[in-house]
C-alpha atoms as a PDB file:
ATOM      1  CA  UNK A   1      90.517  85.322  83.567  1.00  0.00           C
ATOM      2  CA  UNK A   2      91.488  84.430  87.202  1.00  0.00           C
ATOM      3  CA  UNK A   3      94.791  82.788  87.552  1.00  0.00           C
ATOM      4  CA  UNK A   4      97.664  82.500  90.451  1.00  0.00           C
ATOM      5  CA  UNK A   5     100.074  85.416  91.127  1.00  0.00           C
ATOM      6  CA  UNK A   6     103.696  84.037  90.613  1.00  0.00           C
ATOM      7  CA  UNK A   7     106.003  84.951  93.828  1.00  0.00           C
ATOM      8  CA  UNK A   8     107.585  87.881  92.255  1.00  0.00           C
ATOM      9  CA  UNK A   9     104.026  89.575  91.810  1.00  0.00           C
ATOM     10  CA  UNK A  10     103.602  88.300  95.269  1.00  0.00           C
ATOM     11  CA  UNK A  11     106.839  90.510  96.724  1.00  0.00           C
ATOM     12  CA  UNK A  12     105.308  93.285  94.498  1.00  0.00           C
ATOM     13  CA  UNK A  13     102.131  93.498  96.109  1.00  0.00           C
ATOM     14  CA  UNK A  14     102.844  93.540  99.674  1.00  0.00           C
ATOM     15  CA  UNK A  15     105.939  96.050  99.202  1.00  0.00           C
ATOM     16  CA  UNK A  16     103.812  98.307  96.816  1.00  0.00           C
ATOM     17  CA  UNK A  17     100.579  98.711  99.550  1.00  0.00           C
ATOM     18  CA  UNK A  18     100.212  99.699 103.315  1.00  0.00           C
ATOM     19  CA  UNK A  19      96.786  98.633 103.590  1.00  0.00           C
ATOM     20  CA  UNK A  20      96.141  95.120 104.506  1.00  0.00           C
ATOM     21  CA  UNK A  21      93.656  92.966 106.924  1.00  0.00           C
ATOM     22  CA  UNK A  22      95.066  91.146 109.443  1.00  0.00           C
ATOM     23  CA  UNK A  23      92.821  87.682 110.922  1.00  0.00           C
ATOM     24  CA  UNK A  24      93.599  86.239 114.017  1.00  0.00           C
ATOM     25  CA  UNK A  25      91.354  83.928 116.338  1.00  0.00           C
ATOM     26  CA  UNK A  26      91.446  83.186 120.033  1.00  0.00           C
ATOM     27  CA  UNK A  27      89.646  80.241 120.321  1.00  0.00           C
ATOM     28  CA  UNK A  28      86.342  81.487 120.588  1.00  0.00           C
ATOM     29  CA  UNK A  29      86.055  84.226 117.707  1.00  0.00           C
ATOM     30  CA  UNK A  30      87.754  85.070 114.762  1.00  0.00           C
ATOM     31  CA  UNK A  31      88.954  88.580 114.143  1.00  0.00           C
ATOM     32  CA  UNK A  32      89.548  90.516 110.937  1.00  0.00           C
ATOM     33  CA  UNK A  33      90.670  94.125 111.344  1.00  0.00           C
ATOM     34  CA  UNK A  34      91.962  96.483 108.444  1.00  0.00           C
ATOM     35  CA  UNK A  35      96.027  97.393 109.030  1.00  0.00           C
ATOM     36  CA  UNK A  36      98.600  99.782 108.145  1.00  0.00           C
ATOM     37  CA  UNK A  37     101.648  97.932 107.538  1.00  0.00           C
ATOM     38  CA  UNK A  38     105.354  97.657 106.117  1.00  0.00           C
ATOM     39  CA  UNK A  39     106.660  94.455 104.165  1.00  0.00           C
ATOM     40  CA  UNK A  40     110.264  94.661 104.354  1.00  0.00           C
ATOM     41  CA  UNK A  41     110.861  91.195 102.027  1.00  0.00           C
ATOM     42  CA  UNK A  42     110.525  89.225 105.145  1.00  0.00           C
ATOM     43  CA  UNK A  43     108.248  90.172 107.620  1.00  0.00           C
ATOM     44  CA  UNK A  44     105.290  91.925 107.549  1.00  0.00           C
ATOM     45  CA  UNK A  45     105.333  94.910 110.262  1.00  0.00           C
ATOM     46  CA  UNK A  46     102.371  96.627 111.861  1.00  0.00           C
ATOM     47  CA  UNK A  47     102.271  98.415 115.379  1.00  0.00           C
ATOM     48  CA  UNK A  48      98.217  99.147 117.332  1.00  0.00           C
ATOM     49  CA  UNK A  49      97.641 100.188 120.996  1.00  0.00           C
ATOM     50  CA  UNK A  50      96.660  97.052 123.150  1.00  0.00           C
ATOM     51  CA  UNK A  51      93.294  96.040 122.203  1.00  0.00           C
ATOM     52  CA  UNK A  52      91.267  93.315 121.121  1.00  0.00           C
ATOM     53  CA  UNK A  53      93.713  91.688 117.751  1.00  0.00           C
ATOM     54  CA  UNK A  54      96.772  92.294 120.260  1.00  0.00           C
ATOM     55  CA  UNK A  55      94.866  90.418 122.942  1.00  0.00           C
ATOM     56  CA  UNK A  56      93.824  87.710 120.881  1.00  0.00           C
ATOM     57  CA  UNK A  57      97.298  87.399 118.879  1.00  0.00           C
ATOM     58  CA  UNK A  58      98.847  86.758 122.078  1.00  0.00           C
ATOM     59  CA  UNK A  59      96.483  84.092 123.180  1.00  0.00           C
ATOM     60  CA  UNK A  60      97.066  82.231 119.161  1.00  0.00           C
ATOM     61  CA  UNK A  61      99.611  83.832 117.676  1.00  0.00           C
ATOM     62  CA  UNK A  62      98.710  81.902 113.754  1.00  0.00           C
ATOM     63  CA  UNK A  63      97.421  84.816 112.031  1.00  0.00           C
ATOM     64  CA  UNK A  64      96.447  85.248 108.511  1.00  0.00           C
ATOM     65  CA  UNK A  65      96.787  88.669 106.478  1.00  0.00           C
ATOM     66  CA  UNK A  66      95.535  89.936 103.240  1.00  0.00           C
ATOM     67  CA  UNK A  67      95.565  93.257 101.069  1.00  0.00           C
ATOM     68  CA  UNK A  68      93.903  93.882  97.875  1.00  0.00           C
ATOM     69  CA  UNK A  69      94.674  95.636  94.753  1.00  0.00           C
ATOM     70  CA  UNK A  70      91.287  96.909  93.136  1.00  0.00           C
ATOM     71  CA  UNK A  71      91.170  98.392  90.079  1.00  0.00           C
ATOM     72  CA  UNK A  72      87.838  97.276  89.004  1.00  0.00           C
ATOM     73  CA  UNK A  73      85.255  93.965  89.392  1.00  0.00           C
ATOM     74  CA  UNK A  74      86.949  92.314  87.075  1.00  0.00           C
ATOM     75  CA  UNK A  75      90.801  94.025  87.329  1.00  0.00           C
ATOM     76  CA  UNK A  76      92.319  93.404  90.576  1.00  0.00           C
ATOM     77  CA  UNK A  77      95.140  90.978  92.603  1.00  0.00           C
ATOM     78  CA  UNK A  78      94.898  89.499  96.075  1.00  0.00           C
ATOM     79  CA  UNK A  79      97.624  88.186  98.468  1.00  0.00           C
ATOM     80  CA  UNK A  80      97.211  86.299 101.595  1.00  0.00           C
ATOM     81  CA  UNK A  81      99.856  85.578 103.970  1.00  0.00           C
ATOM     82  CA  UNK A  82      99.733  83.195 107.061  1.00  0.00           C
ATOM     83  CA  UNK A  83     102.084  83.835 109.481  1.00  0.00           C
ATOM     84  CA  UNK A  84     103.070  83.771 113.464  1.00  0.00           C
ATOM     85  CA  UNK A  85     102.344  86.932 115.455  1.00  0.00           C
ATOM     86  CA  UNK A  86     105.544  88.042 117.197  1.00  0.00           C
ATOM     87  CA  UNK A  87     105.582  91.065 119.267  1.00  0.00           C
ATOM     88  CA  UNK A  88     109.030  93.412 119.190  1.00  0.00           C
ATOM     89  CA  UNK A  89     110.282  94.272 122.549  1.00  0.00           C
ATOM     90  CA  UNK A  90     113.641  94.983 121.947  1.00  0.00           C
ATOM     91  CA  UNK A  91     114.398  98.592 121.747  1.00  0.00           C
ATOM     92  CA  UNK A  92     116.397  97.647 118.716  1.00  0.00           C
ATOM     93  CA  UNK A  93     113.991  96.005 116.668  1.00  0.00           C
ATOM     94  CA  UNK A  94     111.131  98.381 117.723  1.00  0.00           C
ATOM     95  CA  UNK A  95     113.400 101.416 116.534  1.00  0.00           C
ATOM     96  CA  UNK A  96     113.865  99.882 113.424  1.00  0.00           C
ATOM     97  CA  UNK A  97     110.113  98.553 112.547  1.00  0.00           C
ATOM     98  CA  UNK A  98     109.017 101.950 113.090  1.00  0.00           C
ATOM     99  CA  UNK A  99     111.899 104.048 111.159  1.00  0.00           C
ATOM    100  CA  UNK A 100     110.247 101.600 108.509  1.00  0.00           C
ATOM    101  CA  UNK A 101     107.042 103.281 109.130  1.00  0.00           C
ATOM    102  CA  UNK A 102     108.243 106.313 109.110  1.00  0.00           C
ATOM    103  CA  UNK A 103     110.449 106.204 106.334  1.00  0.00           C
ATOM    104  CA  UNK A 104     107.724 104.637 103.854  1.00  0.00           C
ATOM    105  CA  UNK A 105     104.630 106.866 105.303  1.00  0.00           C
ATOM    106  CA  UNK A 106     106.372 110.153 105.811  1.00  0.00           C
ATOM    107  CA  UNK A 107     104.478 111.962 103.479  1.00  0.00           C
ATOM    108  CA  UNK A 108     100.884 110.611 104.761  1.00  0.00           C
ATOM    109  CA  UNK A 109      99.025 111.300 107.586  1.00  0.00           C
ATOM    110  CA  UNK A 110      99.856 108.808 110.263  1.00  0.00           C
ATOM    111  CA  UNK A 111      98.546 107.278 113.287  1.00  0.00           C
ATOM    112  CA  UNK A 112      99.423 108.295 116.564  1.00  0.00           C
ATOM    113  CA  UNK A 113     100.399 104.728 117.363  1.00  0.00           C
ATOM    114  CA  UNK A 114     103.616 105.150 114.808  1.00  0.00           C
ATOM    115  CA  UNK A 115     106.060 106.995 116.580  1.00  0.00           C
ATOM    116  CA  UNK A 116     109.728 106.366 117.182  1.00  0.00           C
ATOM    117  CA  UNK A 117     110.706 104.711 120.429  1.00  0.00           C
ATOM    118  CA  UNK A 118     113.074 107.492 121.703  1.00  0.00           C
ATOM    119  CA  UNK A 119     109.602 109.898 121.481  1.00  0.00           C
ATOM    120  CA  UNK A 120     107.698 106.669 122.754  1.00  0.00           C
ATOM    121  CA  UNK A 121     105.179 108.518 126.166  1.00  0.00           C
ATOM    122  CA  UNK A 122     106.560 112.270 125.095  1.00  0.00           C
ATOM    123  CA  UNK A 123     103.484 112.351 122.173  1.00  0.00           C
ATOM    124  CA  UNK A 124      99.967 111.902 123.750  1.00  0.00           C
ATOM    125  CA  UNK A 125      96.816 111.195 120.982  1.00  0.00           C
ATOM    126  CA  UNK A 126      95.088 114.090 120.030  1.00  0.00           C
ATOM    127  CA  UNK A 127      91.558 112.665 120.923  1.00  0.00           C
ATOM    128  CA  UNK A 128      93.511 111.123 124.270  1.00  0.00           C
ATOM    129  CA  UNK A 129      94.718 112.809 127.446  1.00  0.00           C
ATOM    130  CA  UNK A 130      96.610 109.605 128.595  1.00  0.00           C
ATOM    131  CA  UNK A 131     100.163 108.887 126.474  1.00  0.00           C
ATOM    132  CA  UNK A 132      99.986 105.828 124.883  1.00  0.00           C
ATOM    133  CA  UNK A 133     102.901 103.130 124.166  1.00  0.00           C
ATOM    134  CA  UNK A 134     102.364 101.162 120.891  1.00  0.00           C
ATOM    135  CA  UNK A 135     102.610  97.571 120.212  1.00  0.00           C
ATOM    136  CA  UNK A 136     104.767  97.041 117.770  1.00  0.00           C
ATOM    137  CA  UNK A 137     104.683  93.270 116.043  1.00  0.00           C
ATOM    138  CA  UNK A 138     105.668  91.578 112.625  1.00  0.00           C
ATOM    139  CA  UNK A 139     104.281  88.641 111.017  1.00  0.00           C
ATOM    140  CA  UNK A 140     106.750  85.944 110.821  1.00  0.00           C
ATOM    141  CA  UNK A 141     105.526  84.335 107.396  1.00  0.00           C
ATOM    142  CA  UNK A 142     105.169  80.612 106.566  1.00  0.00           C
ATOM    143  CA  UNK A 143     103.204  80.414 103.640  1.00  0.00           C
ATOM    144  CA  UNK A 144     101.839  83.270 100.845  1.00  0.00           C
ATOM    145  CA  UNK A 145      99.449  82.851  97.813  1.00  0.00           C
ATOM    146  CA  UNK A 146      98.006  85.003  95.580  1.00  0.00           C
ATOM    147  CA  UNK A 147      95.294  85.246  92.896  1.00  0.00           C
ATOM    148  CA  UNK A 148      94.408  87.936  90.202  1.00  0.00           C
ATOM    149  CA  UNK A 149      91.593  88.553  87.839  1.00  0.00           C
ATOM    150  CA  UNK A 150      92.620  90.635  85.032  1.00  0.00           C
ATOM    151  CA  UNK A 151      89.541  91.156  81.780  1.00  0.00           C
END
C-alpha cells in the first residue's frame, strides 16, 4: 500500500538520515547531486567546495531535496523538500552549521569539506595540494511531502 507520510514521520525522516539529493536548476539545466546533510527541525544544512550546484544555486536559489529510506521494493518512505538556497557567511552561523556536522557525523568518515571555521585553510584535502574553504548553505524550507510504501 502507498499512502502519504504524516508530518511527524516527515521530521523523522530527515533528522534520522544524512543522505539526501539536492535539485537545483539554472535556467538552462537541471541538477541533481547526492548530499550529506543535517536537518536541525528547520533548515536543512549541507556545506560542498564551489562547483557546479553552488554555481547554479546562486544563479536560482529554489531548490528541491529528497532522501530515501529503502528497505526493500515494496518497504520504503520518501521525503521531498522545496526550499530557498541560502549561503552562511557569518562566522556565527557557519560555526554552528558545521559543529552540527560534526556533532551528528563524528563517528563516520567525513569529507574534507566539513571542517570547523576556526581550522577553515589550516586542513588541505588529501587528494589536493591547494587548501580549500567550504561553502556552507541551508535550505530555507517552504513546503515538504512525503510518501511511503509499506507490503
Amino acid at each position: 500500500m502507498i499512502d502519504k507520510l504524516n508530518d511527524q514521520e516527515i521530521e523523522e525522516v530527515l533528522k534520522e538520515n544524512i543522505l539526501g539529493r539536492i535539485g537545483c536548476n539554472d535556467g538552462l539545466k537541471t541538477y541533481v547531486v547526492p548530499v550529506n546533510y543535517v536537518y536541525d527541525g528547520k533548515f536543512i544544512i549541507a556545506h560542498s567546495v564551489e562547483g557546479m550546484k553552488i554555481k547554479m544555486m546562486r544563479k536560482n536559489p529554489d531548490v528541491c531535496f529528497e532522501v530515501d529510506e529503502m528497505k526493500s521494493f515494496t518497504k520504503w518512505k520518501s521525503v521531498i523538500v522545496w526550499g530557498q538556497y541560502q549561503e552562511l557567511t557569518d562566522k556565527r552561523d557557519r560555526y554552528y552549521a558545521m559543529k552540527l556536522f560534526v556533532d551528528r557525523m563524528m563517528h563516520m568518515k567525513i569529507s574534507a569539506t566539513a571542517i570547523l571555521p576556526e581550522t577553515e585553510g589550516n586542513i588541505a584535502h588529501p587528494q589536493m595540494q591547494e587548501k580549500i574553504r567550504p561553502v556552507v548553505y541551508r535550505i530555507v524550507i517552504t513546503e515538504k511531502t512525503g510518501r511511503f510504501e509499506d507490503e
